[in-house]
Protein backbone atom coordinates (compact mmCIF):
# COMPACT_ATOMS: atom_id res chain seq x y z
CA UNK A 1 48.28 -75.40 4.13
CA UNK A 2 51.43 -75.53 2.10
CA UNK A 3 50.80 -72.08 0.30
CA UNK A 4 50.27 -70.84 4.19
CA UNK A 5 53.38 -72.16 5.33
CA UNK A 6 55.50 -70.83 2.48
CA UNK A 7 53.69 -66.87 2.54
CA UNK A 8 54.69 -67.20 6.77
CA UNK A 9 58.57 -68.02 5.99
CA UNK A 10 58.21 -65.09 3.17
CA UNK A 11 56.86 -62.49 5.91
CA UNK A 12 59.06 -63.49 8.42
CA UNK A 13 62.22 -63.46 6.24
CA UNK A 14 60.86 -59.69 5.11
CA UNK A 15 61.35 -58.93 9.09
CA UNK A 16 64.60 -59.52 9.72
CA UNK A 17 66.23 -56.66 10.91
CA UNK A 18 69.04 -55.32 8.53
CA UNK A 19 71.62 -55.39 12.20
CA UNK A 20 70.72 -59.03 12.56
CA UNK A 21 70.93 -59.67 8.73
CA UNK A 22 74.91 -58.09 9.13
CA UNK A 23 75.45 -60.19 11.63
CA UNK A 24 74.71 -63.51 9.61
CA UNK A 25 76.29 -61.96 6.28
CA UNK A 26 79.69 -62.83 6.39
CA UNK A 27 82.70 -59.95 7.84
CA UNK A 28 84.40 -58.19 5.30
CA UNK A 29 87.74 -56.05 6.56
CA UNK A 30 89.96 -53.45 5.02
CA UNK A 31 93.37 -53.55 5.69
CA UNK A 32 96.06 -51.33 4.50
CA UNK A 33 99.44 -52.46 4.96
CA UNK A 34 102.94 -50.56 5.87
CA UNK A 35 103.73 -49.65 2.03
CA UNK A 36 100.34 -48.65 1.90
CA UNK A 37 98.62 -51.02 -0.08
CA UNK A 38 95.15 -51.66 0.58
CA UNK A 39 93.40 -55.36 1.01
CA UNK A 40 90.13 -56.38 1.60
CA UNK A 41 89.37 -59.96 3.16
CA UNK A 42 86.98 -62.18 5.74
CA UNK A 43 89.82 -62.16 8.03
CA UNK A 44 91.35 -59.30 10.11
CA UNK A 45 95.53 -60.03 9.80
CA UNK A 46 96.49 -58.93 13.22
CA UNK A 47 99.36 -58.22 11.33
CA UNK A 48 97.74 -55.58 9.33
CA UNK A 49 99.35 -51.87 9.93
CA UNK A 50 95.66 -50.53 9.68
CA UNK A 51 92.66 -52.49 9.73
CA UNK A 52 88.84 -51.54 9.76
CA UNK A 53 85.55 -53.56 9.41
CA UNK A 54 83.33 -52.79 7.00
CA UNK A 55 79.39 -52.91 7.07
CA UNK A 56 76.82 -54.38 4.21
CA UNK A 57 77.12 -51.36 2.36
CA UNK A 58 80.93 -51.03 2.59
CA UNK A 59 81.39 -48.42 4.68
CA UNK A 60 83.82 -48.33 7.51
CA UNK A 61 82.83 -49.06 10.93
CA UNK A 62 83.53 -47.36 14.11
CA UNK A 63 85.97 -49.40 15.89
CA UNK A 64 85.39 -49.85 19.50
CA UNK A 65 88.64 -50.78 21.10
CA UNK A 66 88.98 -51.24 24.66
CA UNK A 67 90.42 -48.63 26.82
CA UNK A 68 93.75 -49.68 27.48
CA UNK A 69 95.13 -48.92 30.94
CA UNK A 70 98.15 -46.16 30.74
CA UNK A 71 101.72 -47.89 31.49
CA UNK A 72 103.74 -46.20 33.26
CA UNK A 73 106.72 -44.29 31.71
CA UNK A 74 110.36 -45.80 32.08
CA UNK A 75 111.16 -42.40 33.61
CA UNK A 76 108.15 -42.73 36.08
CA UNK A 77 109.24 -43.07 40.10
CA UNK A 78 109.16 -45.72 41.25
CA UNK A 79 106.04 -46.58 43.98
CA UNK A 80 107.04 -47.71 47.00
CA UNK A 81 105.22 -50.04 49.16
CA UNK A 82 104.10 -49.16 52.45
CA UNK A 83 106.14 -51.45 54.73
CA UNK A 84 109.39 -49.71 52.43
CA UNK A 85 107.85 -46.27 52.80
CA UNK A 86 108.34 -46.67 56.73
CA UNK A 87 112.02 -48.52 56.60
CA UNK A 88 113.29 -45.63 54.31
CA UNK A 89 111.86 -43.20 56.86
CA UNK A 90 113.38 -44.68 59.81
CA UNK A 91 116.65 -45.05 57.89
CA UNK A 92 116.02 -41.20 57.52
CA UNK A 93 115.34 -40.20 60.81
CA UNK A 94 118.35 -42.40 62.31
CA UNK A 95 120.47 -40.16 59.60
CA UNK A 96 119.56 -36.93 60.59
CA UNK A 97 120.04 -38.20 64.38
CA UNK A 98 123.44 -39.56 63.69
CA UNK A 99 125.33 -37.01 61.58
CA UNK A 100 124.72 -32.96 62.01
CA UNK A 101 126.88 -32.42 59.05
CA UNK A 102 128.69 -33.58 55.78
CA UNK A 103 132.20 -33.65 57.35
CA UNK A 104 130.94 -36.06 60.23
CA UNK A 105 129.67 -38.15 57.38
CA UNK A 106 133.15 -38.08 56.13
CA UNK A 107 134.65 -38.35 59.08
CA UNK A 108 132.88 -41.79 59.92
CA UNK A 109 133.94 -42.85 56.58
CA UNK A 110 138.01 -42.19 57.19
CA UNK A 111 137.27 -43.98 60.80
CA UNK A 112 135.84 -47.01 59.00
CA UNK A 113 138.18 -46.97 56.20
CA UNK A 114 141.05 -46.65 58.54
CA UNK A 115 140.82 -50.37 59.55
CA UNK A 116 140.82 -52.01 56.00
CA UNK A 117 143.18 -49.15 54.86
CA UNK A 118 146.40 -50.99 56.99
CA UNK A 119 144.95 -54.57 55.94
CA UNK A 120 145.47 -53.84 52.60
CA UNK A 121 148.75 -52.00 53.10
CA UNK A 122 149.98 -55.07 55.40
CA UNK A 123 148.70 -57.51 52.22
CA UNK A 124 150.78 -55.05 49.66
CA UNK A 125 153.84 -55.15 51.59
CA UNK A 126 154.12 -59.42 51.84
CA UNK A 127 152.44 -59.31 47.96
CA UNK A 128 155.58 -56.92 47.12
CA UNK A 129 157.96 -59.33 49.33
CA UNK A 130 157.27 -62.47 47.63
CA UNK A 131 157.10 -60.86 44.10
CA UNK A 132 160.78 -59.94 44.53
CA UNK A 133 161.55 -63.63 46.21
CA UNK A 134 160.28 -65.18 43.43
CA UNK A 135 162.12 -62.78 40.96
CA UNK A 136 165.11 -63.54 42.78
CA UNK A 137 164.09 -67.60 42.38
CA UNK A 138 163.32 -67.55 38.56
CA UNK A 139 166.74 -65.86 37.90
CA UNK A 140 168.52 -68.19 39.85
CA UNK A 141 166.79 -70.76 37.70
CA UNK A 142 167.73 -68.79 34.67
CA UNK A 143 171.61 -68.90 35.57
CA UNK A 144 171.44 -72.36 36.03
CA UNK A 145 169.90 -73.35 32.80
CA UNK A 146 172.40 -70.45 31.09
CA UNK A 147 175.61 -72.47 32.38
CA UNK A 148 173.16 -75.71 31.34
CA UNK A 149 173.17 -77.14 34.47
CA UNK A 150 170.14 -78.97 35.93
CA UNK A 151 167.65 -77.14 38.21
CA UNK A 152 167.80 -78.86 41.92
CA UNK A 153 164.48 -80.00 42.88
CA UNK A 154 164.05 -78.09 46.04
CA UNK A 155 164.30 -74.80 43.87
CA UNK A 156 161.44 -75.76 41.79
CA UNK A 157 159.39 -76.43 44.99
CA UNK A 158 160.12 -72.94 46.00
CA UNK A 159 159.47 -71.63 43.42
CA UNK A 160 155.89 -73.04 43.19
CA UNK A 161 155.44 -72.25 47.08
CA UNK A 162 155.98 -68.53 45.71
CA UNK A 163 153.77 -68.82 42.86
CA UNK A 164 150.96 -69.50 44.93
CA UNK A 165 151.56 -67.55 47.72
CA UNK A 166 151.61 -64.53 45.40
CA UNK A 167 148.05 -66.05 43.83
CA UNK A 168 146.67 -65.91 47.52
CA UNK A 169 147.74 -62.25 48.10
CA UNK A 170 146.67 -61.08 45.22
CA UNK A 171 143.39 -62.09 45.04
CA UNK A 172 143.19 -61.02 48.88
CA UNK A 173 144.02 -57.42 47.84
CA UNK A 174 141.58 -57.10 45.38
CA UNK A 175 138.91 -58.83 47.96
CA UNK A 176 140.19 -55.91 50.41
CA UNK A 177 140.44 -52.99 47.84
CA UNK A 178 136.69 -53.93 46.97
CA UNK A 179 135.48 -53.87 50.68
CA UNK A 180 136.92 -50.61 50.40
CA UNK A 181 135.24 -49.16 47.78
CA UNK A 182 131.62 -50.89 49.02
CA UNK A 183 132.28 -47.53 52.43
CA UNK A 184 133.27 -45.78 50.24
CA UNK A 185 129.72 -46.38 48.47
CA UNK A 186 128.02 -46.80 51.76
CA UNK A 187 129.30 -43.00 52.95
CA UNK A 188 128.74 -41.77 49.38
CA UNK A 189 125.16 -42.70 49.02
CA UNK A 190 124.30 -41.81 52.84
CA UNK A 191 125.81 -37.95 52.64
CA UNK A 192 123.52 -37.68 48.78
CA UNK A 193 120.83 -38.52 51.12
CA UNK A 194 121.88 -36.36 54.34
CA UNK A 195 121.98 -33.45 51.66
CA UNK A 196 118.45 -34.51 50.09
CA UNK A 197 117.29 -34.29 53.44
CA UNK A 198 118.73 -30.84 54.45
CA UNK A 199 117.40 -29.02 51.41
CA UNK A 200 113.90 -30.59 51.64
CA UNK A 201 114.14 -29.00 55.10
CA UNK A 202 115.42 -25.72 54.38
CA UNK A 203 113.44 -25.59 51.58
CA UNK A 204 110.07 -26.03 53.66
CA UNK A 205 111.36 -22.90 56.45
């Protein structure tokens, strides 16, 4: 029985098929790195600048890489969901119904600006007030200390109440110069669009 067993395990080692016997030898890889140098090892370093398996008889093996889905460019439009599709066309259509030309878009932008325009003056004209109080303060202070006499309490206290006062205007113009530029934006970026508009139009009579 023995010799029996021993001739079957011969015969059925002889059978193995040489793509099953690659898959039990072990992997061999080439890689060749960025200064060109070439490597050969077990393991595939995903590091490797270009890598290839090879097969039992050392020859190089068609990879078979996964199609990778195409990215999109960063220069690609952007794709607009539905629900944006139909807000950016009602936007358009209340546009086209509001203005019939570039000057009435910059019409409604001197009307709107007209408003902030004499808030902002109004602000410049107390900013430019206590500026020159509190000039008028700090060189009273300076004659004082000059002829080295002390500096009375109550002038100190006004000159603080300046101080801040000037703080709360200035930072008040800057809030109303900014709401200023934001129409001027608004206008800016709704005539671009009025004019879009117009030439897609003219161009499709």
């Amino acid at each position: 029985m023995k010799p029996l067993i021993v001739l079957a395990c011969l015969i059925a080692a002889a059978l193995v098929s040489p793509a099953q016997a690659d898959q039990e030898k072990v992997r061999m890889y080439k890689c060749t790195d960025a200064d060109g140098k070439v490597y050969y090892s077990d393991k595939l370093n995903p590091d490797c600048n270009q890598g290839a398996e090879l097969n039992r008889h050392g020859v190089t093996m068609k990879r078979r890489d996964a199609a990778k889905p195409a990215q999109p460019g960063k220069d690609a439009p952007e794709v607009l969901s539905p629900r944006k599709v139909r807000e950016q066309e009602r936007r358009d259509r209340a546009l086209l119904a509001t203005y019939t030309s570039e000057e009435e878009i910059d019409a409604a932008r001197d009307r709107s600006l007209a408003i902030p325009a004499q808030g902002t003056k109004f602000v410049e004209m107390k900013l430019d007030k206590a500026t020159q109080q509190l000039t008028a303060l700090k060189k009273q202070a300076d004659d004082l200390a000059a002829q080295k006499k002390p500096l009375p309490a109550s002038l100190l206290e006004e000159v603080n109440v300046r101080q801040k006062e000037i703080a709360v205007l200035e930072a008040e113009f800057v809030q109303r110069k900014a709401q200023a530029n934001a129409i001027n934006a608004k206008f800016e970026s709704e005539k671009q669009r009025y004019r879009e508009l117009k030439g897609g139009s003219a161009a499709a009579k």
